[in-house]
C-alpha atoms as a PDB file:
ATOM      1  CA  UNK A   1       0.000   0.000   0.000  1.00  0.00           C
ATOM      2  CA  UNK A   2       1.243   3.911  -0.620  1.00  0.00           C
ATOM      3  CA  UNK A   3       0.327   5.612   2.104  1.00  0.00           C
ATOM      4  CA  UNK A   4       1.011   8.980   0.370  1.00  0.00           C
ATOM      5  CA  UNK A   5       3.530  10.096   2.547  1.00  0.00           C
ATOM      6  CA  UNK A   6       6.327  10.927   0.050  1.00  0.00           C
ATOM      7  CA  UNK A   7       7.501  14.735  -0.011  1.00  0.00           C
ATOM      8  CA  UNK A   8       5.563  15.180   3.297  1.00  0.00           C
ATOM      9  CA  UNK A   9       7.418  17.026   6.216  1.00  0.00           C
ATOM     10  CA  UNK A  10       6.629  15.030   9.289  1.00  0.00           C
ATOM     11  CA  UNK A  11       8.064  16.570  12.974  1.00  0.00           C
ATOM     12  CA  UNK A  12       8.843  13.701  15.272  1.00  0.00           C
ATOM     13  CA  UNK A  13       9.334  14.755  18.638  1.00  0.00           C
ATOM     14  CA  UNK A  14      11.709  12.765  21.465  1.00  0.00           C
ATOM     15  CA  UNK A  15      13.013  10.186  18.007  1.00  0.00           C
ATOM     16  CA  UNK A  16      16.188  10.046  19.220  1.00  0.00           C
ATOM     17  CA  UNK A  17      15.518   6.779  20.636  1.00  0.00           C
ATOM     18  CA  UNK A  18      13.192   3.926  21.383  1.00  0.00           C
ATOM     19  CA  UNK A  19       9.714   4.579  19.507  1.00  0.00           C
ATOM     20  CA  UNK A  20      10.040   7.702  18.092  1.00  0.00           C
ATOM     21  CA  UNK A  21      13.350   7.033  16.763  1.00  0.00           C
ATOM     22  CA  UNK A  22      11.564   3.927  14.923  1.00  0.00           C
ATOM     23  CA  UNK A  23       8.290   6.061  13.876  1.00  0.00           C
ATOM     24  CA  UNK A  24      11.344   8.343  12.275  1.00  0.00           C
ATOM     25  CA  UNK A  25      12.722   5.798  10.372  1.00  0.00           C
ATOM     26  CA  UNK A  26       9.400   4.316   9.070  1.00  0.00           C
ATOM     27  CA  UNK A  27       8.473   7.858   8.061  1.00  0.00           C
ATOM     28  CA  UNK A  28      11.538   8.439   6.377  1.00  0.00           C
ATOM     29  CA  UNK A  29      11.814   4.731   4.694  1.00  0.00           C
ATOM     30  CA  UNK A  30       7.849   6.025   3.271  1.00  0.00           C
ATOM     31  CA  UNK A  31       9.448   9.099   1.704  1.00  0.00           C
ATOM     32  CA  UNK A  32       8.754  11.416   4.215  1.00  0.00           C
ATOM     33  CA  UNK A  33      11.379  14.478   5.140  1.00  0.00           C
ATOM     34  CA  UNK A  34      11.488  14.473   9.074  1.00  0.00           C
ATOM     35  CA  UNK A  35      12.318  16.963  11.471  1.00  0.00           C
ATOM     36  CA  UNK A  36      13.510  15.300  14.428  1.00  0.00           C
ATOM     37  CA  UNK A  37      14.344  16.247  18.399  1.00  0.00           C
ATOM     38  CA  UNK A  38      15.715  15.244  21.686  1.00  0.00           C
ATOM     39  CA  UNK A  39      17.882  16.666  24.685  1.00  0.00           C
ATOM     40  CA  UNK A  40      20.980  14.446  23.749  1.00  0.00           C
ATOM     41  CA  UNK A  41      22.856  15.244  21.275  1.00  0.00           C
ATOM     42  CA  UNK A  42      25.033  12.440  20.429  1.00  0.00           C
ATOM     43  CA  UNK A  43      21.541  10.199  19.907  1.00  0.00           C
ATOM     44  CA  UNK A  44      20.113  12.673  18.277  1.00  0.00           C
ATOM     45  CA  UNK A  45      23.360  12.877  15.888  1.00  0.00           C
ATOM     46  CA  UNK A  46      23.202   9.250  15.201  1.00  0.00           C
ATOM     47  CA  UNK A  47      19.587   9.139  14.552  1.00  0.00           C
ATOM     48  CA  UNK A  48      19.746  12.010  12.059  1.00  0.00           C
ATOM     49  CA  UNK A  49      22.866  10.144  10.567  1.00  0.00           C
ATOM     50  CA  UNK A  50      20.718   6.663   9.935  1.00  0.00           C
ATOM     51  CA  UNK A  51      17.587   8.816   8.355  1.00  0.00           C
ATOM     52  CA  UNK A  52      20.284  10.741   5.856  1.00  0.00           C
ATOM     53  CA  UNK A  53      21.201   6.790   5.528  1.00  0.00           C
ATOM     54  CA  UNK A  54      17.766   6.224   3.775  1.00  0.00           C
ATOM     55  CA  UNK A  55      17.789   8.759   1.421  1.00  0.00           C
ATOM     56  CA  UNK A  56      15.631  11.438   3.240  1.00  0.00           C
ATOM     57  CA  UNK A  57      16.111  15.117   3.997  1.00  0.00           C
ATOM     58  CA  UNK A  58      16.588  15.241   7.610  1.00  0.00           C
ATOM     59  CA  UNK A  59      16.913  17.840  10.064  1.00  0.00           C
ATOM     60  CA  UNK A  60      18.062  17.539  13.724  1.00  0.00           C
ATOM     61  CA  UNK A  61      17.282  19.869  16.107  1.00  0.00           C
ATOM     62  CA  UNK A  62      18.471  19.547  20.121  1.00  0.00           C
ATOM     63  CA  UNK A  63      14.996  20.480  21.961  1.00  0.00           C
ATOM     64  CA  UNK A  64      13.824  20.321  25.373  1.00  0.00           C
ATOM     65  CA  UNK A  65       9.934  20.149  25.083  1.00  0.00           C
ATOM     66  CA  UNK A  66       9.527  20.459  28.722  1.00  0.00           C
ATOM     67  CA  UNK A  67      10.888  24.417  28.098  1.00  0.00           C
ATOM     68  CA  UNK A  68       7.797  26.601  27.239  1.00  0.00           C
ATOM     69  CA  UNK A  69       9.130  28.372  24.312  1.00  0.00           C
ATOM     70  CA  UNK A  70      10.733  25.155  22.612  1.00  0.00           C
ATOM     71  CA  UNK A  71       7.792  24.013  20.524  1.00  0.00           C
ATOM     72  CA  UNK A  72       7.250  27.699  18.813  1.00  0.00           C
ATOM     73  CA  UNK A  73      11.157  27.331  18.155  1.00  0.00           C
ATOM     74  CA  UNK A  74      11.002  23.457  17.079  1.00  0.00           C
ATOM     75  CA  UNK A  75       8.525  24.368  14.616  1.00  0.00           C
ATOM     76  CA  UNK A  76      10.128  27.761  13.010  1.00  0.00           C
ATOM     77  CA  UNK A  77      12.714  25.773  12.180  1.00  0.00           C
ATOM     78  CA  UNK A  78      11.012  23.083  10.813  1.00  0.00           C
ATOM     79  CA  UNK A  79       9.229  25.544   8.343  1.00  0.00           C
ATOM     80  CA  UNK A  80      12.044  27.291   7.721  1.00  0.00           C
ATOM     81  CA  UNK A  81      13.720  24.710   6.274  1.00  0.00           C
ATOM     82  CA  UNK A  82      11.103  22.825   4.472  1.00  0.00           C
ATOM     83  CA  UNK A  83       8.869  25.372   4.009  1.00  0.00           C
ATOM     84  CA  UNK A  84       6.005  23.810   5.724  1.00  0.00           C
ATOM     85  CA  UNK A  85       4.822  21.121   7.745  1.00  0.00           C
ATOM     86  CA  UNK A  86       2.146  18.105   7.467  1.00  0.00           C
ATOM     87  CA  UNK A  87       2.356  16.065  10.656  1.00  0.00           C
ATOM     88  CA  UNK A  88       3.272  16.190  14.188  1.00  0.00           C
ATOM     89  CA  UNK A  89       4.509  12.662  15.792  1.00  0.00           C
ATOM     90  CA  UNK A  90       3.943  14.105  19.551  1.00  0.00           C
ATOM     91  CA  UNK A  91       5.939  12.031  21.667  1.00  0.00           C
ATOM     92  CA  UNK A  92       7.900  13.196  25.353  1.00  0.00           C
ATOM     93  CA  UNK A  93       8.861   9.707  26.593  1.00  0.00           C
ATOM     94  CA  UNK A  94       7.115   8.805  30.115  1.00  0.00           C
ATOM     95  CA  UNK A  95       7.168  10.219  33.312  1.00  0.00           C
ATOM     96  CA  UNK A  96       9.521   8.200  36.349  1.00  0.00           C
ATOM     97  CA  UNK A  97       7.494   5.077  37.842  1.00  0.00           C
ATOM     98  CA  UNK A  98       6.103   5.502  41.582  1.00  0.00           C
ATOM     99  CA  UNK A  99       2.735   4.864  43.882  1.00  0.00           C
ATOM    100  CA  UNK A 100       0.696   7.974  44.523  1.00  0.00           C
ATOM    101  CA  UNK A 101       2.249   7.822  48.145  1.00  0.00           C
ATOM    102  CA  UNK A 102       5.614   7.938  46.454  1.00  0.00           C
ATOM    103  CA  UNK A 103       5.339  11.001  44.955  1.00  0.00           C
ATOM    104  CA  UNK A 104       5.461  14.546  45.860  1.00  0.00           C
ATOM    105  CA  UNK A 105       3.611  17.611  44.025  1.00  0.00           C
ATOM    106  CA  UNK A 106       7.296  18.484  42.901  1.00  0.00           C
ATOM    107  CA  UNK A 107       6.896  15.540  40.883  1.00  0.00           C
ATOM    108  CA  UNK A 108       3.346  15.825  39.525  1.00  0.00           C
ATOM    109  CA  UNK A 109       4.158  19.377  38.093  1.00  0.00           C
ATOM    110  CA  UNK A 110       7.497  17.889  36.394  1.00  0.00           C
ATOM    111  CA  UNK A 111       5.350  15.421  35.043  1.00  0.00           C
ATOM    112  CA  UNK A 112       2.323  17.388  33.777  1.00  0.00           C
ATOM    113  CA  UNK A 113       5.349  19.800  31.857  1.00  0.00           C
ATOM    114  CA  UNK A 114       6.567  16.231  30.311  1.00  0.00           C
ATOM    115  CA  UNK A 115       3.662  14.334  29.217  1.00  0.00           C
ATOM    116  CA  UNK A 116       0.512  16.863  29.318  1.00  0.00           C
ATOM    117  CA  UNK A 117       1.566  20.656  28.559  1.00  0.00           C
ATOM    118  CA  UNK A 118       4.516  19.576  25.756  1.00  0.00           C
ATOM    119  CA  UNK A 119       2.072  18.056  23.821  1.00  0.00           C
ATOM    120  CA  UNK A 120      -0.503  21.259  24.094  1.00  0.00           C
ATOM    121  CA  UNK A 121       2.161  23.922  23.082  1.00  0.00           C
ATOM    122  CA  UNK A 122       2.902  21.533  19.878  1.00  0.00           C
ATOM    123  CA  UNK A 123      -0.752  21.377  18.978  1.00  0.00           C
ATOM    124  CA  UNK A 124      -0.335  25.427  19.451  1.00  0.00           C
ATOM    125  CA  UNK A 125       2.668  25.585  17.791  1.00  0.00           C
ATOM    126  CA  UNK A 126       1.893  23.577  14.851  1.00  0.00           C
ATOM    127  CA  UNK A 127      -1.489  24.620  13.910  1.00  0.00           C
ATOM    128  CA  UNK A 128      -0.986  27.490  11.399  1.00  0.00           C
ATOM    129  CA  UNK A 129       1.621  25.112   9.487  1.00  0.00           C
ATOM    130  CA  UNK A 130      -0.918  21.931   9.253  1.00  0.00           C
ATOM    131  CA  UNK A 131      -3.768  24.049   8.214  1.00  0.00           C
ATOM    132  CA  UNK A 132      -1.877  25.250   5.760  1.00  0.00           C
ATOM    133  CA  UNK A 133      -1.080  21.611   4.766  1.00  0.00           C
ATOM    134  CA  UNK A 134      -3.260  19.648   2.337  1.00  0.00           C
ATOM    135  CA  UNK A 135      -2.757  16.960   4.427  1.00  0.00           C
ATOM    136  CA  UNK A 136      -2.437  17.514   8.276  1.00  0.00           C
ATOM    137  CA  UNK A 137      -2.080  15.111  10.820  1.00  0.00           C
ATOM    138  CA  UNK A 138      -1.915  14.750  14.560  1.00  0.00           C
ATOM    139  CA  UNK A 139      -0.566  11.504  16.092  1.00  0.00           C
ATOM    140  CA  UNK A 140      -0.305  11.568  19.700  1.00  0.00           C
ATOM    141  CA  UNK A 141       2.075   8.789  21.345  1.00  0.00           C
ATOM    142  CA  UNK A 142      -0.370   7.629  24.826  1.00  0.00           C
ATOM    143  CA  UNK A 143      -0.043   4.615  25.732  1.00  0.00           C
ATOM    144  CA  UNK A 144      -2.076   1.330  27.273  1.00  0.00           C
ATOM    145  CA  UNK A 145      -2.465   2.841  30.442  1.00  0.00           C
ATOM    146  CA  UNK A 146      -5.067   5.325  28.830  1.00  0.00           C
ATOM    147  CA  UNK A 147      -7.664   1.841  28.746  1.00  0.00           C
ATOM    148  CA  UNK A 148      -6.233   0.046  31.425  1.00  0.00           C
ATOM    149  CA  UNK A 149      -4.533   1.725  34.368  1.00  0.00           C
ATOM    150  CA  UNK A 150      -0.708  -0.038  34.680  1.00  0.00           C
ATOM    151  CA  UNK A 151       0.622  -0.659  38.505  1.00  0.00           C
ATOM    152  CA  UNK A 152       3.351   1.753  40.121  1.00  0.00           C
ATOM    153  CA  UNK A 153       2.282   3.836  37.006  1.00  0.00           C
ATOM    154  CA  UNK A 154       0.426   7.251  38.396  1.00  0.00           C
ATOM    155  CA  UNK A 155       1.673   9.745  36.628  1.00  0.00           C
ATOM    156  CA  UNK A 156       1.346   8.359  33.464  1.00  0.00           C
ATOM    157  CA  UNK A 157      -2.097   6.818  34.193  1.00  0.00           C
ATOM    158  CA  UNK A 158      -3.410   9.834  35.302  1.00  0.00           C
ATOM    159  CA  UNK A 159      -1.788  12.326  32.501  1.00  0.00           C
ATOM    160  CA  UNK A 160      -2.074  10.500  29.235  1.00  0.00           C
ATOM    161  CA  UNK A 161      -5.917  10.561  29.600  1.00  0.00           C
ATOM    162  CA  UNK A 162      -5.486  14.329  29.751  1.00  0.00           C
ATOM    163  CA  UNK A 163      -3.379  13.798  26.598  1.00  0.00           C
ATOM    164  CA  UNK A 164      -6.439  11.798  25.361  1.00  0.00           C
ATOM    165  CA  UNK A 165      -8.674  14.191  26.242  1.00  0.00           C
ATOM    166  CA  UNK A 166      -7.326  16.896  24.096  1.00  0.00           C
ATOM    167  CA  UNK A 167      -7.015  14.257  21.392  1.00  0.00           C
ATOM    168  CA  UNK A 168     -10.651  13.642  21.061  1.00  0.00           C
ATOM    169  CA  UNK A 169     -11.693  17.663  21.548  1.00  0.00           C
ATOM    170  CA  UNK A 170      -8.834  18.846  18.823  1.00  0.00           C
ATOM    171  CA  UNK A 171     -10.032  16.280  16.537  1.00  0.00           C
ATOM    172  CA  UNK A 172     -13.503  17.395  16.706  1.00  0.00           C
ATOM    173  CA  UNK A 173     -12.652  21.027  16.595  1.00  0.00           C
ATOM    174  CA  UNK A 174     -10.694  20.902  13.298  1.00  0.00           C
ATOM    175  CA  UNK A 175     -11.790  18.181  11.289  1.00  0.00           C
ATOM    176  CA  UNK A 176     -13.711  20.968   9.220  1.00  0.00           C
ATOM    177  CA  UNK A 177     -10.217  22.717   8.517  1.00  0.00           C
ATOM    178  CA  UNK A 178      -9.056  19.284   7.215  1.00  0.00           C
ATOM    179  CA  UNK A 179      -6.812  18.380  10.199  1.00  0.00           C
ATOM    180  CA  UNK A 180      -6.885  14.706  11.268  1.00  0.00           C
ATOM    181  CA  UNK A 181      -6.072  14.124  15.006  1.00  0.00           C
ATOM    182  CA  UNK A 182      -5.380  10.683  16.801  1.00  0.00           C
ATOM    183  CA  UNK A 183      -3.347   9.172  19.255  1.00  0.00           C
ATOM    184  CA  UNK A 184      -1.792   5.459  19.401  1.00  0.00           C
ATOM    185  CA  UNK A 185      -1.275   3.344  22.202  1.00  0.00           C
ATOM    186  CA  UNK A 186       2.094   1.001  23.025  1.00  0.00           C
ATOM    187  CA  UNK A 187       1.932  -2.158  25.289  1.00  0.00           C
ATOM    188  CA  UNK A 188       4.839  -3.387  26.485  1.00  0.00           C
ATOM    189  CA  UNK A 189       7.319  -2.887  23.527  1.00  0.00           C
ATOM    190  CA  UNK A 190      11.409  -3.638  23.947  1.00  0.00           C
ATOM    191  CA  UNK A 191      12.754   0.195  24.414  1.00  0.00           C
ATOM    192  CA  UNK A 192      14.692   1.751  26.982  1.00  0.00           C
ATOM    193  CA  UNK A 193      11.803   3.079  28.728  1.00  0.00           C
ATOM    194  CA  UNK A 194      10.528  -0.805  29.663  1.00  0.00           C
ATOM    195  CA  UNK A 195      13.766  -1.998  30.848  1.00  0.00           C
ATOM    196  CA  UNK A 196      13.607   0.945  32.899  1.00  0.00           C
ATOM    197  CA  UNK A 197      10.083  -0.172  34.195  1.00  0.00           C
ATOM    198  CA  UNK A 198      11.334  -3.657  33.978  1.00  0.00           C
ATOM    199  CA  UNK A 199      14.276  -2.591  36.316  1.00  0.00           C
ATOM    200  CA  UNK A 200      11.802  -1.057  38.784  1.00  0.00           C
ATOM    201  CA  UNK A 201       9.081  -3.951  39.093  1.00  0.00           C
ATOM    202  CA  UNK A 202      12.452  -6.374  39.473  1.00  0.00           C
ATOM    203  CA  UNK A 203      13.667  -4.354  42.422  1.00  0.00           C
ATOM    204  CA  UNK A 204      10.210  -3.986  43.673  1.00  0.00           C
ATOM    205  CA  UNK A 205       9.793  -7.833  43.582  1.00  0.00           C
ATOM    206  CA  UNK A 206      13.069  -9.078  44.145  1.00  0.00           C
ATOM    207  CA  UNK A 207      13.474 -10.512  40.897  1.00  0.00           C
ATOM    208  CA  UNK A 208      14.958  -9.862  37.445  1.00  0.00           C
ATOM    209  CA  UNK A 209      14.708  -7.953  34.565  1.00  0.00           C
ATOM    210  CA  UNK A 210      14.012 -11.328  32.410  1.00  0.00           C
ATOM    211  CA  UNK A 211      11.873 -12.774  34.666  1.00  0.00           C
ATOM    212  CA  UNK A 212      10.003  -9.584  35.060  1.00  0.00           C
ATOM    213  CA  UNK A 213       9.780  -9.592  31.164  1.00  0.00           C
ATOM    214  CA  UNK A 214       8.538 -12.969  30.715  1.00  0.00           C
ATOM    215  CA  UNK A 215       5.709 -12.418  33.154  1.00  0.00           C
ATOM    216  CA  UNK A 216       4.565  -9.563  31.058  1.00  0.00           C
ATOM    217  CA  UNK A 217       4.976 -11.517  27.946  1.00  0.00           C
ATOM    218  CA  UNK A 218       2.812 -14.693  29.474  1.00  0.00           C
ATOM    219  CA  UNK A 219      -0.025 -11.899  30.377  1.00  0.00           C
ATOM    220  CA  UNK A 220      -0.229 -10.951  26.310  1.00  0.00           C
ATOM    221  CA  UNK A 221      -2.279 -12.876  24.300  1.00  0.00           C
ATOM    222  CA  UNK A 222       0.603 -12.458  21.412  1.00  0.00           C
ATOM    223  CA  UNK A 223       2.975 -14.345  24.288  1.00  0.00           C
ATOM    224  CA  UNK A 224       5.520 -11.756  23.590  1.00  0.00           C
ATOM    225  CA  UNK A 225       7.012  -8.097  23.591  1.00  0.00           C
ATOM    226  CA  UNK A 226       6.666  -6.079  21.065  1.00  0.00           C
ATOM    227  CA  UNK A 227       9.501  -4.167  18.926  1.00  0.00           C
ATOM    228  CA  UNK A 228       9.558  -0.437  18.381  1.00  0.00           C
ATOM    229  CA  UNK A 229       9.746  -1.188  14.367  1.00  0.00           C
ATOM    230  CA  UNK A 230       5.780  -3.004  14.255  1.00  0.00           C
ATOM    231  CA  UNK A 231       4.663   0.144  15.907  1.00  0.00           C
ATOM    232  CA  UNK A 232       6.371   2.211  13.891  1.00  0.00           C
ATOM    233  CA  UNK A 233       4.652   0.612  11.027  1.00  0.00           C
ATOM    234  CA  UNK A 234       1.328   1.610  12.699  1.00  0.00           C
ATOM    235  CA  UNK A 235       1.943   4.671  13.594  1.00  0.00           C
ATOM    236  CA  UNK A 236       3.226   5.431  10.013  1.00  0.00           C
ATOM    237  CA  UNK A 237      -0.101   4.561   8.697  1.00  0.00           C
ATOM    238  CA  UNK A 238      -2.552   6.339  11.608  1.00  0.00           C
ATOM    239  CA  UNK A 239      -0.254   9.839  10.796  1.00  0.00           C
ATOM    240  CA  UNK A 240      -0.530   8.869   6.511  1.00  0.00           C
ATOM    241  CA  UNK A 241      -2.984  10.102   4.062  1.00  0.00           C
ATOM    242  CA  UNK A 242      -3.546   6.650   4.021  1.00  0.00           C
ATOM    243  CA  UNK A 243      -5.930   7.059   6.774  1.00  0.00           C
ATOM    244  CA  UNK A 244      -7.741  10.072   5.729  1.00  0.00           C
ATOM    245  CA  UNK A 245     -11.282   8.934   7.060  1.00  0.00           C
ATOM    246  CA  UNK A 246      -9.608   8.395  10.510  1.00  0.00           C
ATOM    247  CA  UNK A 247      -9.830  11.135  13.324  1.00  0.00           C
ATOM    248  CA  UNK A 248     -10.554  11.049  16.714  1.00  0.00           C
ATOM    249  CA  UNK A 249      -9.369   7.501  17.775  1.00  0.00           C
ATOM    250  CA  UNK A 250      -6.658   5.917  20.079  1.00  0.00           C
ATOM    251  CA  UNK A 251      -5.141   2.663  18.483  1.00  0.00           C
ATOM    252  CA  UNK A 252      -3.797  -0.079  20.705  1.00  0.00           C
ATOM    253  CA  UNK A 253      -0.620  -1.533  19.748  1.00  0.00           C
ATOM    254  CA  UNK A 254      -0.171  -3.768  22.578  1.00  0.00           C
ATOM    255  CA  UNK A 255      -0.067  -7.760  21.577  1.00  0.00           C
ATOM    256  CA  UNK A 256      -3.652  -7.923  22.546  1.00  0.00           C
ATOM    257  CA  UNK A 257      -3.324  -7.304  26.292  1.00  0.00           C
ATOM    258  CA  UNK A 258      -6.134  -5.170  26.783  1.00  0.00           C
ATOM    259  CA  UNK A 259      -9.380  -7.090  26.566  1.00  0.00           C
ATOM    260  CA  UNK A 260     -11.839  -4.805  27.429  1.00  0.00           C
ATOM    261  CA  UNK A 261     -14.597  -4.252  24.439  1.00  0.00           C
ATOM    262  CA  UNK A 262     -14.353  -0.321  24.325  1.00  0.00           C
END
């Protein structure tokens, strides 16, 4: 299938790594150009280096979207050198495991910044280029939690439903101007962000990372992990012309672990 992304200018936040890095690649393998970000910079070098790999224009900018003005400046360059912009891959990694007890407001506020407020000043930010675009396209990266609440997990339990929230109200609001916004879901896929949750349920249980991971994996239909590269396939498609008749929804990528029927 074309999913009619080539020529398309696709900004893919946090892709130094893990699955935006992957939704980078699959954009750029489709024909996309791709503005990438991250706080590291040697990552973020590398990453930029394996995109140029593939053929695409690629553009690497060092961002941290956790600093108000970073989205309006993410995006000026992004236009700036493409002259214009079609999607926005929204991703800010996850906030730190921990029980509500566990936590302090300190940490709440650090983690609102992270997951909840990046993604609003992008949606801010990149408004006047995607209605400009003949094809714009939202694609929030949530996660499982959003349907079924993940243990040791409250911050990101509690925030990506705000993320989802915003999701389903900025899809309905712009649909008219031709603006498509969703938001996909990850399981338990094999990036550095699980082996960091990994790490914590082991110490929490007195385990090990690999047992730890093959408990999740027996509790997924699938009977395994997932890799960054199968979501990046999906997550390729939800952001494509492709799915032009699709707005509003939250795909699961997650092996089948969530059962519930809504």
């Amino acid at each position: 299938m074309d999913l009619g992304l080539k020529g398309l200018v696709a900004l893919v936040t946090a892709s130094s790594k893990g699955l935006g890095r992957a939704t980078a690649l699959q954009l750029a393998a489709e024909g996309c150009n791709v503005v990438i970000c991250a706080r590291g910079e040697k990552a973020l070098k590398a990453t930029r280096d394996e995109i140029a790999a593939l053929g695409a224009e690629v553009l690497a900018v060092r961002a941290d979207l956790t600093v108000p003005e970073s989205s309006q400046t993410l995006v000026k360059a992004a236009v700036e050198r493409f002259g214009g912009l079609d999607i926005l891959i929204a991703n800010a990694g996850g906030p730190p495991p921990g029980g509500f007890q566990d936590l302090d407001e300190a940490a709440w506020q650090n983690a609102i910044d992270l997951t909840l407020m990046s993604f609003v000043r992008l949606c801010y930010a990149v408004l006047p280029a995607l209605k400009a675009s003949a094809q714009g396209s939202i694609l929030a990266l949530t996660s499982v939690s959003v349907k079924q609440p993940l243990p040791n997990l409250v911050l990101s339990n509690s925030l990506r439903l705000g993320v989802t929230g915003l999701v389903k109200s900025l899809a309905d609001e712009i649909a008219a101007e031709g603006i498509r916004v969703n938001a996909i879901c990850p399981g338990w896929t094999r990036t550095d962000r699980v082996e960091q949750l990994l790490r914590d349920r082991a110490t929490r249980n007195g385990t090990t990372l690999e047992k730890e991971a093959d408990a999740v994996a027996q509790a997924i239909p699938m009977g395994r992990i997932g890799t960054p590269e199968e979501f990046a396939r999906a997550a390729a498609f939800l952001a494509s012309p492709a799915a032009s008749y699709i707005t509003g929804v939250s795909l699961l990528v997650d092996g089948g672990m969530y059962r519930g029927a809504m």
